[in-house]
C-alpha atoms as a PDB file:
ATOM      1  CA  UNK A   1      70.598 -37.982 -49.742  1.00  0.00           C
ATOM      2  CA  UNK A   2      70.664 -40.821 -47.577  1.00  0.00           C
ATOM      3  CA  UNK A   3      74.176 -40.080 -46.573  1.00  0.00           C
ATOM      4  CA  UNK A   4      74.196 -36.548 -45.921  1.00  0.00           C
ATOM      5  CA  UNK A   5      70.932 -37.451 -43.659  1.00  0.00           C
ATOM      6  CA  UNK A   6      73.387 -39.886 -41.903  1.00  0.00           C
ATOM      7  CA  UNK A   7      76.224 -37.367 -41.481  1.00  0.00           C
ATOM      8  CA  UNK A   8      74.233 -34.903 -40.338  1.00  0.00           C
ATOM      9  CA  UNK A   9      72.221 -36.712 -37.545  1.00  0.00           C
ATOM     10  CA  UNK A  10      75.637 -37.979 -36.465  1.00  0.00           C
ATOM     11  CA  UNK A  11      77.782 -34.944 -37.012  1.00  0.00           C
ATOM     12  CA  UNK A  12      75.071 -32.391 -36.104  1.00  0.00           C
ATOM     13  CA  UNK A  13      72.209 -33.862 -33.711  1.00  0.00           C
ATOM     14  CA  UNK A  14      69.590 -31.897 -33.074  1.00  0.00           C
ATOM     15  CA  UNK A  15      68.973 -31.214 -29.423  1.00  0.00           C
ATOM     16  CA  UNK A  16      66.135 -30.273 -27.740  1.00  0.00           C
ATOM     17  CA  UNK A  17      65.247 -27.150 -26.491  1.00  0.00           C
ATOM     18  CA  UNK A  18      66.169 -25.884 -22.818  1.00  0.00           C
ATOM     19  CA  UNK A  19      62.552 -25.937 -21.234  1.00  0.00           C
ATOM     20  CA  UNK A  20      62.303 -22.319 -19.907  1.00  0.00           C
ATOM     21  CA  UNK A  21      63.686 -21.317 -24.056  1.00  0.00           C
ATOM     22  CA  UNK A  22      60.643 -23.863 -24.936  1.00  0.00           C
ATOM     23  CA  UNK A  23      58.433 -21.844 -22.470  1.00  0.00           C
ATOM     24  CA  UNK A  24      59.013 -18.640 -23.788  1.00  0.00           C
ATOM     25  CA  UNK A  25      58.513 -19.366 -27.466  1.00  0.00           C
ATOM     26  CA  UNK A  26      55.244 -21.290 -26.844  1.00  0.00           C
ATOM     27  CA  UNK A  27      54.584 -17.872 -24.894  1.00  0.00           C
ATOM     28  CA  UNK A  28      55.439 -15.613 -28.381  1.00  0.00           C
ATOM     29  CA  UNK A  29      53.899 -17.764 -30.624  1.00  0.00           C
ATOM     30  CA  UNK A  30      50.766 -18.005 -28.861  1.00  0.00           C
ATOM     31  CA  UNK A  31      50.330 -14.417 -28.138  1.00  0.00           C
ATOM     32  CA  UNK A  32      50.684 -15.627 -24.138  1.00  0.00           C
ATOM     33  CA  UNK A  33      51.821 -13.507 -21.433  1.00  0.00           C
ATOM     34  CA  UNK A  34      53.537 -13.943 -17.722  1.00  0.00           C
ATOM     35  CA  UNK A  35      50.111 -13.285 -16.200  1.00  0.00           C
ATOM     36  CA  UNK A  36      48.802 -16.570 -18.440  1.00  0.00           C
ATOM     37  CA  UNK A  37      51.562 -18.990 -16.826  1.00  0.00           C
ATOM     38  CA  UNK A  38      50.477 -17.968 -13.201  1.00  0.00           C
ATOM     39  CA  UNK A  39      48.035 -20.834 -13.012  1.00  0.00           C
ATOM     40  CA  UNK A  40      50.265 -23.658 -14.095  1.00  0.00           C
ATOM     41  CA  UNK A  41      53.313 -22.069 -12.615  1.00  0.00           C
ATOM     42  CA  UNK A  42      52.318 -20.220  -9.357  1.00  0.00           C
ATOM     43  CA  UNK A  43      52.188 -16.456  -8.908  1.00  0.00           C
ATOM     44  CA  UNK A  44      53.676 -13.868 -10.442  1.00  0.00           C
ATOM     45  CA  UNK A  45      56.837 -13.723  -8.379  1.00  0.00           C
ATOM     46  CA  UNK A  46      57.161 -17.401  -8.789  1.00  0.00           C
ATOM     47  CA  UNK A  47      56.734 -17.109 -12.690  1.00  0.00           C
ATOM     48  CA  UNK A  48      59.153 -14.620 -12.554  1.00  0.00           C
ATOM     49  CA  UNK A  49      61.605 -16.904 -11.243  1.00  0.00           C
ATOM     50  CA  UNK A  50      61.139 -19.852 -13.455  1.00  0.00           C
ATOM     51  CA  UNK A  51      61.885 -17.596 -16.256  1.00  0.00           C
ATOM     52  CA  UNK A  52      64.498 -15.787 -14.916  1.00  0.00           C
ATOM     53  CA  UNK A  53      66.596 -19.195 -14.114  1.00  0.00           C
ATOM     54  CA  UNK A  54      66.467 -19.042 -10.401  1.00  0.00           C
ATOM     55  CA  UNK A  55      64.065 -21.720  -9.576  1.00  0.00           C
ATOM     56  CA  UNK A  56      63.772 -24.898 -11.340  1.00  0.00           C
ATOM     57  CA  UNK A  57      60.519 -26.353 -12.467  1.00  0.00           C
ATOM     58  CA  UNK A  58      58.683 -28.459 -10.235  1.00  0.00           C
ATOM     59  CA  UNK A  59      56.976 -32.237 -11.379  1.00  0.00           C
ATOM     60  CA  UNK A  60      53.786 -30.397 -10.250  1.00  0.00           C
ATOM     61  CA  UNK A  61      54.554 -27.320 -12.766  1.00  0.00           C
ATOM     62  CA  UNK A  62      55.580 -29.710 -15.126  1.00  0.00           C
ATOM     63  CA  UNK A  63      52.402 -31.696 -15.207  1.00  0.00           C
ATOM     64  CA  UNK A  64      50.057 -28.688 -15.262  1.00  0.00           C
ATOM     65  CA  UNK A  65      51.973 -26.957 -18.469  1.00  0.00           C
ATOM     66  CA  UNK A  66      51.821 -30.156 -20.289  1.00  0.00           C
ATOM     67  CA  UNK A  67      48.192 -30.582 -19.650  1.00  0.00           C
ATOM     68  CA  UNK A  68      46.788 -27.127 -19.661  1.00  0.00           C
ATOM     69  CA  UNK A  69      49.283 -25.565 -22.435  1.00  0.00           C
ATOM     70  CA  UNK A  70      50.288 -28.449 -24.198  1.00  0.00           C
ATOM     71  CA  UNK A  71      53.783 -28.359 -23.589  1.00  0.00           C
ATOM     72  CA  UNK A  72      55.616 -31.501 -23.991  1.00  0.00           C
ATOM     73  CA  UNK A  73      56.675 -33.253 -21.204  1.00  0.00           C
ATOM     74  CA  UNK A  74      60.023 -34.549 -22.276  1.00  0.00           C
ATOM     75  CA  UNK A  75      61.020 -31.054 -23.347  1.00  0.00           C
ATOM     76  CA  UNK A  76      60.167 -29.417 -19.557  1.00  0.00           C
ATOM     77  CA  UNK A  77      61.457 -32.486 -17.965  1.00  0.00           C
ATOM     78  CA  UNK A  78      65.457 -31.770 -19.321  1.00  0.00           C
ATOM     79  CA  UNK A  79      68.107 -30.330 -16.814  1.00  0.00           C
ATOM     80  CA  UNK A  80      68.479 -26.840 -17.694  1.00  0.00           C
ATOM     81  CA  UNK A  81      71.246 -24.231 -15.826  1.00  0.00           C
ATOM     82  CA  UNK A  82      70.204 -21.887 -13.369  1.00  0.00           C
ATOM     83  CA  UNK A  83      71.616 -18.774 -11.924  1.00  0.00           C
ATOM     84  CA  UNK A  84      73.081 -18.248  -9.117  1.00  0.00           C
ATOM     85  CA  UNK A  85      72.479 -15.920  -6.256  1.00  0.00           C
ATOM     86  CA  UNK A  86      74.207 -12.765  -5.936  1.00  0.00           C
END
């Protein structure tokens, strides 16, 4: 048992989740909405880009989804791809 455990951290590591993926299933499990981010993210436009990709998080939104939601703070703080403009 020991060895498989071995193989597969070293074989198969576990990553952790991209933060906006990490935002949206605290969302779905929580039975949380877009309009329930707007205080920790900003308003709804600004919500709308976080999740959409097209604006990174800020320390600031960072901070206040950690405290208010729970979040943790070393998932929301990992680099995460955005997309670019049109």
């Amino acid at each position: 048992m020991t060895l498989v455990e071995a193989y597969e951290r070293k074989h198969f590591p576990i990553l952790p989740p991209d933060p906006v993926d990490a935002i949206e299933y605290w969302m779905e499990s929580r039975g949380l909405t877009r309009r329930d981010l707007e205080p920790f993210i900003g308003a709804r436009g600004r919500v709308a880009e976080v999740l959409n990709r097209r604006r990174p998080l800020s320390v600031e939104m960072i901070r206040r989804l950690h405290t208010g939601l729970g979040l943790p703070a070393e998932i929301l703080i990992q680099p995460y791809a955005l997309q670019r403009a049109a």
